[in-house]
C-alpha atoms as a PDB file:
ATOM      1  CA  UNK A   1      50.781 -36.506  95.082  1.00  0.00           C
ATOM      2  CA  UNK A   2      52.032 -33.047  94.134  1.00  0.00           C
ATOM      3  CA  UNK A   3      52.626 -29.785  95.546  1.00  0.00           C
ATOM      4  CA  UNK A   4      52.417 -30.506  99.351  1.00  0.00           C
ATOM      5  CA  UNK A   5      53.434 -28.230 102.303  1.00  0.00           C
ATOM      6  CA  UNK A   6      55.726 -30.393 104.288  1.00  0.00           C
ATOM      7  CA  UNK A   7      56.189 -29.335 107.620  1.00  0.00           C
ATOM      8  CA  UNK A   8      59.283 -30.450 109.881  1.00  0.00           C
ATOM      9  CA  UNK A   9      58.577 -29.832 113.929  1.00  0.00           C
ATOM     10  CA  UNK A  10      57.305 -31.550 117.094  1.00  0.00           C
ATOM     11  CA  UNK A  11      54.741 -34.080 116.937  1.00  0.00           C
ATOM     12  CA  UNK A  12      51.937 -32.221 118.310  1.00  0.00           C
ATOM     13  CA  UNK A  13      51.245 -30.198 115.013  1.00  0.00           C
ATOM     14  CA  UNK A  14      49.621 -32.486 113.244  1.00  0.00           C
ATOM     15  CA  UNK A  15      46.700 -32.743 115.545  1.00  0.00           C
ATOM     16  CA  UNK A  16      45.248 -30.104 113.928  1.00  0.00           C
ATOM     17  CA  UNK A  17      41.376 -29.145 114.327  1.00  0.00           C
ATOM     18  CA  UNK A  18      39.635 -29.401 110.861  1.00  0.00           C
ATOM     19  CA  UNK A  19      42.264 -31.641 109.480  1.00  0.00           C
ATOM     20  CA  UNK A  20      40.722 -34.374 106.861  1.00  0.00           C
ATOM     21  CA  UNK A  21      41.818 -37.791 105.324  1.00  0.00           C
ATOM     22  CA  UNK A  22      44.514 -37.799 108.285  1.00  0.00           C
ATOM     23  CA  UNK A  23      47.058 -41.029 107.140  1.00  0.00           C
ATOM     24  CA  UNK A  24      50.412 -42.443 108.557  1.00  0.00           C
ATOM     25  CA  UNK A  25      52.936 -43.187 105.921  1.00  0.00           C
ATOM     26  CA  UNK A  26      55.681 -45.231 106.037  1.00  0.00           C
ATOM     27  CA  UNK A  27      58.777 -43.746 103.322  1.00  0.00           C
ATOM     28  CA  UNK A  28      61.313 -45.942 102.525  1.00  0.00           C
ATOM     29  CA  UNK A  29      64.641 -44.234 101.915  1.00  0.00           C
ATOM     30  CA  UNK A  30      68.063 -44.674 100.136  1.00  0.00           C
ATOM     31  CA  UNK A  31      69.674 -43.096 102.924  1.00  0.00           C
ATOM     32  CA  UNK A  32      67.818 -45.363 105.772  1.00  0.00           C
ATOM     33  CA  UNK A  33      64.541 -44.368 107.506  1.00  0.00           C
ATOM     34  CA  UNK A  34      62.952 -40.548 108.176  1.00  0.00           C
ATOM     35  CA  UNK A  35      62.910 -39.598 111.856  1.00  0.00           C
ATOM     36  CA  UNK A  36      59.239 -41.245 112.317  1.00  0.00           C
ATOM     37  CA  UNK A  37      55.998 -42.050 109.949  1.00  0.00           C
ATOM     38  CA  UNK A  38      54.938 -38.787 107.996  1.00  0.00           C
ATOM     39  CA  UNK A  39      51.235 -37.366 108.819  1.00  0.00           C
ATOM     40  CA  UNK A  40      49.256 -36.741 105.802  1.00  0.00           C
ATOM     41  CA  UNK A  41      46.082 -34.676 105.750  1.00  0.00           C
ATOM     42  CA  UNK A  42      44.377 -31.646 103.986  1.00  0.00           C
ATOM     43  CA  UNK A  43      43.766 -28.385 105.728  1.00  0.00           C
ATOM     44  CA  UNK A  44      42.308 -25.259 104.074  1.00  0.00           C
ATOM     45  CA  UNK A  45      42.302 -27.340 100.645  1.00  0.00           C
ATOM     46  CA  UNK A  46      46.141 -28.267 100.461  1.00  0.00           C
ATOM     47  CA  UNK A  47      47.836 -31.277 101.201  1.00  0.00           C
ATOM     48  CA  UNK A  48      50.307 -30.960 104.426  1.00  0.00           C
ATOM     49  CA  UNK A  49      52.990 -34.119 105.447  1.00  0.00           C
ATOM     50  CA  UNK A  50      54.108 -33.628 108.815  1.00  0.00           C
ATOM     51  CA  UNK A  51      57.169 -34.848 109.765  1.00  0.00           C
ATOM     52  CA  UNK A  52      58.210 -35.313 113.796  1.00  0.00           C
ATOM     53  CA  UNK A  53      62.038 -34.179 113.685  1.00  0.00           C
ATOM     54  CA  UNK A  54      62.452 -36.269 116.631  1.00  0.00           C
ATOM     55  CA  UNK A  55      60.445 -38.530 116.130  1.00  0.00           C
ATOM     56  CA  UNK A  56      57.166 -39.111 118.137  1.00  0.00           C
ATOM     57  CA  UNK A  57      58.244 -38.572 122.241  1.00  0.00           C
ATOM     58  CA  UNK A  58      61.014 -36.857 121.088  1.00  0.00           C
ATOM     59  CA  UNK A  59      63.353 -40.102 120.987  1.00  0.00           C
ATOM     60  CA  UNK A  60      65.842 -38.922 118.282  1.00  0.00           C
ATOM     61  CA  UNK A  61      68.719 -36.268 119.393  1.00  0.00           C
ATOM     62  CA  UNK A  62      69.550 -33.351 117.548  1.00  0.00           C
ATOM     63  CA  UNK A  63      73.104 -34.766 116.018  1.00  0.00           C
ATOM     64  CA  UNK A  64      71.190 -38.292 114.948  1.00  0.00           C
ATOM     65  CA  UNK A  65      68.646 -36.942 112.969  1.00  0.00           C
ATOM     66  CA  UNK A  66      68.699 -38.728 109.576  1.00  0.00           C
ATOM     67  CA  UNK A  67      68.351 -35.740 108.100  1.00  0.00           C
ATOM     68  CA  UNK A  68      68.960 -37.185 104.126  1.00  0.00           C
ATOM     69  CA  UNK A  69      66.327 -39.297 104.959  1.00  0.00           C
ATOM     70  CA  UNK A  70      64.097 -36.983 106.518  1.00  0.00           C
ATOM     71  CA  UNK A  71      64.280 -34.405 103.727  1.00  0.00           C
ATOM     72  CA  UNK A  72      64.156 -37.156 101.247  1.00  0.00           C
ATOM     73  CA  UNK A  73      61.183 -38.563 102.558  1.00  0.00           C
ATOM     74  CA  UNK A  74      59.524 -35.030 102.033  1.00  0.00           C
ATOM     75  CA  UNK A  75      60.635 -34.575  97.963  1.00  0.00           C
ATOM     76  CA  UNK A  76      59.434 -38.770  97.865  1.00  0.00           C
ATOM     77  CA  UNK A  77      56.328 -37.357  98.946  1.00  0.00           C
ATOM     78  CA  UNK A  78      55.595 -34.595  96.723  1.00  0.00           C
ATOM     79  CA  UNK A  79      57.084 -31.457  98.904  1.00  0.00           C
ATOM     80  CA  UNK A  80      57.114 -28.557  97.242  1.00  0.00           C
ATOM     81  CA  UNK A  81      57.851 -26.177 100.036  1.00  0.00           C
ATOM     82  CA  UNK A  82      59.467 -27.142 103.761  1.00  0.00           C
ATOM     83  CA  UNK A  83      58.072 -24.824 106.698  1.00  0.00           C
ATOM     84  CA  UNK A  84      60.863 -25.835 109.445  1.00  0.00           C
ATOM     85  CA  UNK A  85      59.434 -25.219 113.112  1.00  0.00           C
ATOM     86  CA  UNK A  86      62.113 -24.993 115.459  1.00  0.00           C
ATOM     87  CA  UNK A  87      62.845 -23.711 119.325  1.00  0.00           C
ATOM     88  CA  UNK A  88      66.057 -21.519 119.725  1.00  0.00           C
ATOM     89  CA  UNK A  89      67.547 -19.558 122.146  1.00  0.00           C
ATOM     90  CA  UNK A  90      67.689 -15.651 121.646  1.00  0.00           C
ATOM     91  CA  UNK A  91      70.870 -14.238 121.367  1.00  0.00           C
ATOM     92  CA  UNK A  92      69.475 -10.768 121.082  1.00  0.00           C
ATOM     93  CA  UNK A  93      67.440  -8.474 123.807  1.00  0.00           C
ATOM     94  CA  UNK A  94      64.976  -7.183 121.744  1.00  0.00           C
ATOM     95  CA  UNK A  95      64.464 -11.234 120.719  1.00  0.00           C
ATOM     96  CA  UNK A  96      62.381 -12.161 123.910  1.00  0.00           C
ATOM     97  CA  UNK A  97      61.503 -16.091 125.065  1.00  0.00           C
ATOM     98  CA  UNK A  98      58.052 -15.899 122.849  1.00  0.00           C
ATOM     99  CA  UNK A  99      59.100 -14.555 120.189  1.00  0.00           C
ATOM    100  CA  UNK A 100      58.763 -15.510 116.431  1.00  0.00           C
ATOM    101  CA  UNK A 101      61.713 -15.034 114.145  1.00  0.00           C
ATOM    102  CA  UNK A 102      61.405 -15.531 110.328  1.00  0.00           C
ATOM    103  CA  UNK A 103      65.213 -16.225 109.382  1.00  0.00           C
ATOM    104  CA  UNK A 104      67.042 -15.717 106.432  1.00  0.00           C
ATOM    105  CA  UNK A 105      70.650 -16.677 107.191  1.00  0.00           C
ATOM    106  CA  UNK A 106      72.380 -19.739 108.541  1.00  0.00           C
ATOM    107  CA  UNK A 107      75.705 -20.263 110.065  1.00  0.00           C
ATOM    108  CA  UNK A 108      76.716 -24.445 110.417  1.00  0.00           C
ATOM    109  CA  UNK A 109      78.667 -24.592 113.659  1.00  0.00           C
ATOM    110  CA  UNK A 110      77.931 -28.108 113.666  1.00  0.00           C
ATOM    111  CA  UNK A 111      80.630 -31.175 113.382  1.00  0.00           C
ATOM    112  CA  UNK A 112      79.559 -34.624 112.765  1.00  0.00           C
ATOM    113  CA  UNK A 113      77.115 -34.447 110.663  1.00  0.00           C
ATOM    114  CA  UNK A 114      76.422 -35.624 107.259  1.00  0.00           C
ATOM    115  CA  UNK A 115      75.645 -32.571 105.246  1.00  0.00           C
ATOM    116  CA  UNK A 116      74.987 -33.544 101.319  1.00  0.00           C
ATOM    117  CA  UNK A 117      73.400 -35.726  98.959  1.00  0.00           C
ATOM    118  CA  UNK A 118      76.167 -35.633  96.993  1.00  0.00           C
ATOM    119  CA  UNK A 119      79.243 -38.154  97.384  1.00  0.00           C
ATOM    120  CA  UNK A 120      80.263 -41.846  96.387  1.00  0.00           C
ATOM    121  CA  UNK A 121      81.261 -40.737  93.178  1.00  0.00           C
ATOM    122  CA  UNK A 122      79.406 -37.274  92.257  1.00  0.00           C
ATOM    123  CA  UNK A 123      80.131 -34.310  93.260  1.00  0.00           C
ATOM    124  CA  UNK A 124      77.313 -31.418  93.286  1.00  0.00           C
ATOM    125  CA  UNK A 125      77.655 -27.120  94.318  1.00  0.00           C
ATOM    126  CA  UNK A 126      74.107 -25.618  95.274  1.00  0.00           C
ATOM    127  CA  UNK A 127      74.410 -21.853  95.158  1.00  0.00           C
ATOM    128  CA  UNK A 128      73.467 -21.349  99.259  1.00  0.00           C
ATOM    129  CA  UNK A 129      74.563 -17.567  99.714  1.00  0.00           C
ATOM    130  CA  UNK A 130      70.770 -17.228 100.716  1.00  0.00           C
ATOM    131  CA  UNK A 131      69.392 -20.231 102.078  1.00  0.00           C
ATOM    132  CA  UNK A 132      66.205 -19.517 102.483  1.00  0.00           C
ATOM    133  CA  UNK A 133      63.463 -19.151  99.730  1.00  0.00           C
ATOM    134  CA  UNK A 134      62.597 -15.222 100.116  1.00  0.00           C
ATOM    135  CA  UNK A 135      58.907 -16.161  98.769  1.00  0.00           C
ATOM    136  CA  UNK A 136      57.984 -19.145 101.057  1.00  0.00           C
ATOM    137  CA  UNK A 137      59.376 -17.008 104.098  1.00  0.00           C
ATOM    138  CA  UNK A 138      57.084 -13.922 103.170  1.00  0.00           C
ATOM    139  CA  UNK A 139      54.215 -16.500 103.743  1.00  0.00           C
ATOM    140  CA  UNK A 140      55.838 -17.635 107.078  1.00  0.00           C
ATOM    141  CA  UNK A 141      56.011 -13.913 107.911  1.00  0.00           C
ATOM    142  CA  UNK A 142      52.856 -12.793 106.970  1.00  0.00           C
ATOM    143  CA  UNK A 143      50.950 -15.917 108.471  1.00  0.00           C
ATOM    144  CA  UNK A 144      52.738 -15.710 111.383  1.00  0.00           C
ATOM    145  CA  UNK A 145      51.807 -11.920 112.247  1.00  0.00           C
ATOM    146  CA  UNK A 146      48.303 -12.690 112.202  1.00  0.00           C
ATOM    147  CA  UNK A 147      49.129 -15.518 114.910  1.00  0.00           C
ATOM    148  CA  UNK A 148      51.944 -13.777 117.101  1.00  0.00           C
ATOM    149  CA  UNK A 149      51.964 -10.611 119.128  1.00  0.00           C
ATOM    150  CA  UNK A 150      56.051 -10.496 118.210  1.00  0.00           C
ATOM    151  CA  UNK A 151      57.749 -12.123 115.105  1.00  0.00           C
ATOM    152  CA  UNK A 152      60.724 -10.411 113.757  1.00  0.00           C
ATOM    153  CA  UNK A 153      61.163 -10.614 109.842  1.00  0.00           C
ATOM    154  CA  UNK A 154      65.325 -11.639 108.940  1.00  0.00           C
ATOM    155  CA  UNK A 155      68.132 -12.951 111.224  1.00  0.00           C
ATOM    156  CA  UNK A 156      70.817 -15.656 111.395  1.00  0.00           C
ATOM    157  CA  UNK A 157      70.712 -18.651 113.052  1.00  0.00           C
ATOM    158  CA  UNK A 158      73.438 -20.533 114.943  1.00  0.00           C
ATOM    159  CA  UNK A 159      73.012 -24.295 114.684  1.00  0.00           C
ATOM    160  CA  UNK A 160      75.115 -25.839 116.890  1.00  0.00           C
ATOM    161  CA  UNK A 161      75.881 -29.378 117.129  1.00  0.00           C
ATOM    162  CA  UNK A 162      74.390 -30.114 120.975  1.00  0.00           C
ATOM    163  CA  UNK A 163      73.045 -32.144 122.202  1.00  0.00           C
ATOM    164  CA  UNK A 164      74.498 -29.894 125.523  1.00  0.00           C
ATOM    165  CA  UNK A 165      73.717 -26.302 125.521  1.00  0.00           C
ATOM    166  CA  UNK A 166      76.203 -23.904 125.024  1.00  0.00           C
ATOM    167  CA  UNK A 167      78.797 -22.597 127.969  1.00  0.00           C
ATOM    168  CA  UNK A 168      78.814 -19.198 128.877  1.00  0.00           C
ATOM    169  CA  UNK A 169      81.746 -18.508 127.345  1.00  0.00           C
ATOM    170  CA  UNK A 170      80.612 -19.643 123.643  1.00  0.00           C
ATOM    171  CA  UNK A 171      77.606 -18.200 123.597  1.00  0.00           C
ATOM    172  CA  UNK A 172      79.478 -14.725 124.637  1.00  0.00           C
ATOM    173  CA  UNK A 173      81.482 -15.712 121.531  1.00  0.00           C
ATOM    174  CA  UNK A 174      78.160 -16.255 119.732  1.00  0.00           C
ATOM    175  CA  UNK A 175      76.777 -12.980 120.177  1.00  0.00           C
ATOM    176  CA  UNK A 176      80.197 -11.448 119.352  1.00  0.00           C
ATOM    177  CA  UNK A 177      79.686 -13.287 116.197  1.00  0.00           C
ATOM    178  CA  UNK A 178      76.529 -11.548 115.167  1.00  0.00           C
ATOM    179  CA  UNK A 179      74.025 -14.326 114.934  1.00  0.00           C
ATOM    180  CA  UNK A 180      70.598 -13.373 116.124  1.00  0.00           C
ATOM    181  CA  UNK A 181      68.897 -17.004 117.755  1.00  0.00           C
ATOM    182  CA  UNK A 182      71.109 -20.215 118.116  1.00  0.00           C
ATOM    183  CA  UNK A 183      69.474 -23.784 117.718  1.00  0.00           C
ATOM    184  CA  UNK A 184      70.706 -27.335 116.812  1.00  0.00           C
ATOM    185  CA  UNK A 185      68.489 -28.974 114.465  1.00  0.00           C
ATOM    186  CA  UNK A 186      68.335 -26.536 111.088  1.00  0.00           C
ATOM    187  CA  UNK A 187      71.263 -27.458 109.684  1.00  0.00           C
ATOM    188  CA  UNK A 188      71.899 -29.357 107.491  1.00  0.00           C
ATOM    189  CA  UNK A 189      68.426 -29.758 107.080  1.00  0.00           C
ATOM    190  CA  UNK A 190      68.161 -25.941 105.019  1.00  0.00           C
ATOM    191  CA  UNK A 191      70.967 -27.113 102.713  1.00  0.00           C
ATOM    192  CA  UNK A 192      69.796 -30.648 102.092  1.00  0.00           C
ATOM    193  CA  UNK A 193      66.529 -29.515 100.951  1.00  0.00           C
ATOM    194  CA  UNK A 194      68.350 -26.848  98.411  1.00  0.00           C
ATOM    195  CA  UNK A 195      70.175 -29.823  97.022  1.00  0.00           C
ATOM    196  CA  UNK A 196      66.279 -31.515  97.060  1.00  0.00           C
ATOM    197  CA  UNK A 197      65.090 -28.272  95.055  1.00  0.00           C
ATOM    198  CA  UNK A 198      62.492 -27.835  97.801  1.00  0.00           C
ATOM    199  CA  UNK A 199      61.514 -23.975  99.274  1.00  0.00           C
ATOM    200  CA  UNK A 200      62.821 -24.146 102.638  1.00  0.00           C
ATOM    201  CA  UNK A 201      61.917 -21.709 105.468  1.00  0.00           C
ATOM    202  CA  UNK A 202      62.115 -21.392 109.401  1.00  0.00           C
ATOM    203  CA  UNK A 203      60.176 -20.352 112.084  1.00  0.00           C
ATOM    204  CA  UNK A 204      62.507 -20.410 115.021  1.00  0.00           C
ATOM    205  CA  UNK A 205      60.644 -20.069 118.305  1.00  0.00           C
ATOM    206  CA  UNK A 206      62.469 -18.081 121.052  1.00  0.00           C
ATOM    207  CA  UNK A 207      62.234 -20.364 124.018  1.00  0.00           C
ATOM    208  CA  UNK A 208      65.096 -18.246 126.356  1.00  0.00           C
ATOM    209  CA  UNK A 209      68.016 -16.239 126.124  1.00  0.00           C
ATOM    210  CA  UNK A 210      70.772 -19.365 126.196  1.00  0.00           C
ATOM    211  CA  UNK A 211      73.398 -18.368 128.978  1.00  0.00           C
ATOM    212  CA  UNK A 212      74.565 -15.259 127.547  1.00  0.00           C
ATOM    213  CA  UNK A 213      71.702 -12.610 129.647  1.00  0.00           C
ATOM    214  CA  UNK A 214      72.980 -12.461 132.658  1.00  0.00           C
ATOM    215  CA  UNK A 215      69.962 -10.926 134.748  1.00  0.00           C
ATOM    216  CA  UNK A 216      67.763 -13.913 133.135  1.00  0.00           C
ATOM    217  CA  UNK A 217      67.692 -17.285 134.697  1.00  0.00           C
ATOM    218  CA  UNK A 218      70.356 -20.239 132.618  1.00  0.00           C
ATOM    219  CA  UNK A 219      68.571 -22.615 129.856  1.00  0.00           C
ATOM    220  CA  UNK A 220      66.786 -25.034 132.052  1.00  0.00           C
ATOM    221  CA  UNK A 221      64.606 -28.465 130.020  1.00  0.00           C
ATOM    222  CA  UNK A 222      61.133 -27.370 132.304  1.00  0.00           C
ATOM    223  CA  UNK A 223      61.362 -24.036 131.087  1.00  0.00           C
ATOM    224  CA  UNK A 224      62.124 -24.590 127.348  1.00  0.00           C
ATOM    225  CA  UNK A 225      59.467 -27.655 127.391  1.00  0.00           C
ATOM    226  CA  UNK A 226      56.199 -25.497 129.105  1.00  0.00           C
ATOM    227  CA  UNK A 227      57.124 -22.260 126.745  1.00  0.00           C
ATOM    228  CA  UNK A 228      57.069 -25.038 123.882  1.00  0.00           C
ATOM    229  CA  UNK A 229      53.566 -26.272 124.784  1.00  0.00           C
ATOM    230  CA  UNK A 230      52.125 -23.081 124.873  1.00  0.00           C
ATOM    231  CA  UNK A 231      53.527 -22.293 121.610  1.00  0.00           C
ATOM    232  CA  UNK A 232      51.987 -25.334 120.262  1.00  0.00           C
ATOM    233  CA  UNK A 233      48.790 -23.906 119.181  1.00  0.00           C
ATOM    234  CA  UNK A 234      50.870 -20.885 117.903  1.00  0.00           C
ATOM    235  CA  UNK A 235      52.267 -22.759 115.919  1.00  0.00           C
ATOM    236  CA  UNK A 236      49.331 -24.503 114.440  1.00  0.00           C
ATOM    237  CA  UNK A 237      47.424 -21.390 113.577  1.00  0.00           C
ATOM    238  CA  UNK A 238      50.611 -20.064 111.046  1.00  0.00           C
ATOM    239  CA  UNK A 239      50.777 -23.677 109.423  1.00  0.00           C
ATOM    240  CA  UNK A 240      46.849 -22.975 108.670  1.00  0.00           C
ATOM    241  CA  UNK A 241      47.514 -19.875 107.356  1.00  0.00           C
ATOM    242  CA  UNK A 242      50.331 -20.557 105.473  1.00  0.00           C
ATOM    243  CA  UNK A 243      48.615 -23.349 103.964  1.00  0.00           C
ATOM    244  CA  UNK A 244      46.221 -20.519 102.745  1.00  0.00           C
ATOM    245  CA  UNK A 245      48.780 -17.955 101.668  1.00  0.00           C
ATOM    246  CA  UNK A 246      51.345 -20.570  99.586  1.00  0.00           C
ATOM    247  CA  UNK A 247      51.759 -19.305  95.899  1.00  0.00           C
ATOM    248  CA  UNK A 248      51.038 -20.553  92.996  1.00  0.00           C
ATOM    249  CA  UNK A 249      54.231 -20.626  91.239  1.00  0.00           C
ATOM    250  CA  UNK A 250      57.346 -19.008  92.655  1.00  0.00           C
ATOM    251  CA  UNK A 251      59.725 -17.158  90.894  1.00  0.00           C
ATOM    252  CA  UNK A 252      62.505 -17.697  93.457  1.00  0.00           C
ATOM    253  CA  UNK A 253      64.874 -20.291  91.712  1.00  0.00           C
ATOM    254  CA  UNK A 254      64.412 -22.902  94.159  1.00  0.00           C
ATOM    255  CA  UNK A 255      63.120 -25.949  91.622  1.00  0.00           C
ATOM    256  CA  UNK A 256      66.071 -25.202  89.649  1.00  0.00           C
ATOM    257  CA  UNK A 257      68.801 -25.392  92.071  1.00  0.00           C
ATOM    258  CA  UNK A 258      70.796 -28.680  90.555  1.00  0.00           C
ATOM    259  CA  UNK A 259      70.773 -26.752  86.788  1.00  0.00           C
ATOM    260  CA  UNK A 260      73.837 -26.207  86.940  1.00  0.00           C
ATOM    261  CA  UNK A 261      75.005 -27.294  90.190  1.00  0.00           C
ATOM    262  CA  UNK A 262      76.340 -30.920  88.791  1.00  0.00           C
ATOM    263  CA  UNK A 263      80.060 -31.364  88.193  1.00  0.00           C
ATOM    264  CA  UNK A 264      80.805 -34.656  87.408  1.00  0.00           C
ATOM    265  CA  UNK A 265      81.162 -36.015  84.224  1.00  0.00           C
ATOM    266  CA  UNK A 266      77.369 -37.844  83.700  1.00  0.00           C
ATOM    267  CA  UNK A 267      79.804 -41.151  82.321  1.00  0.00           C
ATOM    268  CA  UNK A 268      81.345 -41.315  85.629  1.00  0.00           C
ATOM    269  CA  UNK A 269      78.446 -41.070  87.666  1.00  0.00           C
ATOM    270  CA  UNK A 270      78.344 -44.877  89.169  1.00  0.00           C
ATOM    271  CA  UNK A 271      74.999 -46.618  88.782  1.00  0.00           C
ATOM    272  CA  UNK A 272      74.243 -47.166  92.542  1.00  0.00           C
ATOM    273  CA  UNK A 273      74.422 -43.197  92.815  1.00  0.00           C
ATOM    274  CA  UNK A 274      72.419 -42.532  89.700  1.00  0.00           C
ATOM    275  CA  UNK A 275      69.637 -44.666  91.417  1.00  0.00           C
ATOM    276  CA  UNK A 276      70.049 -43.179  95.017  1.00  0.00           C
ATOM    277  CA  UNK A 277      69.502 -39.822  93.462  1.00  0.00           C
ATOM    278  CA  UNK A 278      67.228 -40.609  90.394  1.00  0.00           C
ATOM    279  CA  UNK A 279      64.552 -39.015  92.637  1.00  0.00           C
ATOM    280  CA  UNK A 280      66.556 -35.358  92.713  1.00  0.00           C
ATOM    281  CA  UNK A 281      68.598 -35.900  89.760  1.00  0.00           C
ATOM    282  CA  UNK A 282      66.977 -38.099  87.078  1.00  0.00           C
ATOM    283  CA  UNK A 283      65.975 -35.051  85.294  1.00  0.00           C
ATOM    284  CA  UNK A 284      69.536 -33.468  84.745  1.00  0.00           C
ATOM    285  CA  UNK A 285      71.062 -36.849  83.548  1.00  0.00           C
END
């Protein structure tokens, strides 16, 4: 399989009307297994793996996500581009609970988790000053304008590790910070599928202001959980027009990101490495 639209959010997506040749598979991993079976189906005459971040009834917490194997799973597949679907809390008024917001920066507040492909004997620098493919997100935008009353184009996103939400205090702190929605589950999933020279780009879904907005009500599960349900079919209507709108080729840089991004000498590369990363390195080497 080639050039498929993976896309990484809850488990309800994939029940999509109109979907065809719908098929569980099973991806074996070097890094241990995905989060769940991947969906595999055609919509609008592309190929589209789905991939429950949490696995199905939402079993897995944010901080043990395998996220290696997850975004492994996806370039194993035939990923070419990543469409992340994600709930967040607004950290900005004019960002209300509803709200679609097409990000283009990161910052990784998060602590124990493992964040590279690259270790046991190589060493590897992706350029990340912009994490997000600019293309692939101009088809998130666009798609999801025809599907949303309010998406906002650029902003950065907090991912903190959770699984609590934040205290008031931090998320004060947050704000101070300048980030613009806060989440836990996009990084290091953005930066592992740079190293996986896959286009990677999020749709975070304003589900409430975190603790910050102090005439709104404090994060509570019911809340987040019925605004996420009704965003469901929101969010099915962008995958099936993104799925229209992807390019043909991109010109962003993305399939290249490893050119020069490999340190170590290729001699000293050990052999269990070269054949854990064979799959996003074998062509450098």
């Amino acid at each position: 399989m080639a050039d498929i639209l993976g896309v990484i959010g809850g488990s309800g997506l994939y029940e999509m009307e109109g979907m065809r040749k719908v098929r569980r598979v099973k991806v074996r991993t070097p890094f241990g297994d995905p989060s769940d079976s991947l969906v595999v189906g055609e919509l609008e005459g592309r190929t589209l793996a789905f991939l429950p971040r949490h696995g199905r009834g939402h079993r897995i917490p944010p901080h043990r996500i395998n996220f290696r194997a997850n975004i492994y799973a996806l370039k194993k597949l035939g990923a070419r581009w990543i469409l992340s679907i994600s709930a967040v809390g607004s950290m900005r008024e004019r960002i209300r609970p509803g709200d679609i917001v097409v990000v283009d920066q990161f910052y990784d507040h998060t602590r124990q988790r493992t964040n590279t492909f690259f270790s046991d004997g190589i060493v590897g620098h992706i350029p990340f000053a912009d994490p997000v493919c600019p293309g692939l997100a101009q088809v998130a935008w666009k798609a999801a304008r025809k599907a949303a009353r309010r998406v906002h184009r650029g902003g950065t996103y907090l991912c903190m590790e959770g699984p609590a939400f934040s205290t008031r205090a931090e998320s004060r702190i947050y704000r101070k910070w300048g980030v613009d929605v806060i989440g836990m589950t996009n990084m290091p999933e953005a930066k592992l599928a740079r190293e996986a020279e896959i286009c990677y780009a999020t749709l975070a879904l304003a589900t409430d202001y975190d603790c910050w907005h102090e005439s709104g009500e404090d994060v509570s599960i019911e809340a987040i959980l019925e605004l996420l349900r009704r965003n469901v079919e929101t969010s099915k209507k962008i995958v099936r027009e993104a799925a229209r709108r992807l390019p043909g080729k991109e010109g962003c840089g993305c399939g290249e990101s490893l050119k020069y991004a490999l340190i170590t000498d290729r001699k000293r590369i050990p052999s269990s490495s070269r054949k854990a990363l064979s799959l996003l390195i074998g062509k450098y080497l």
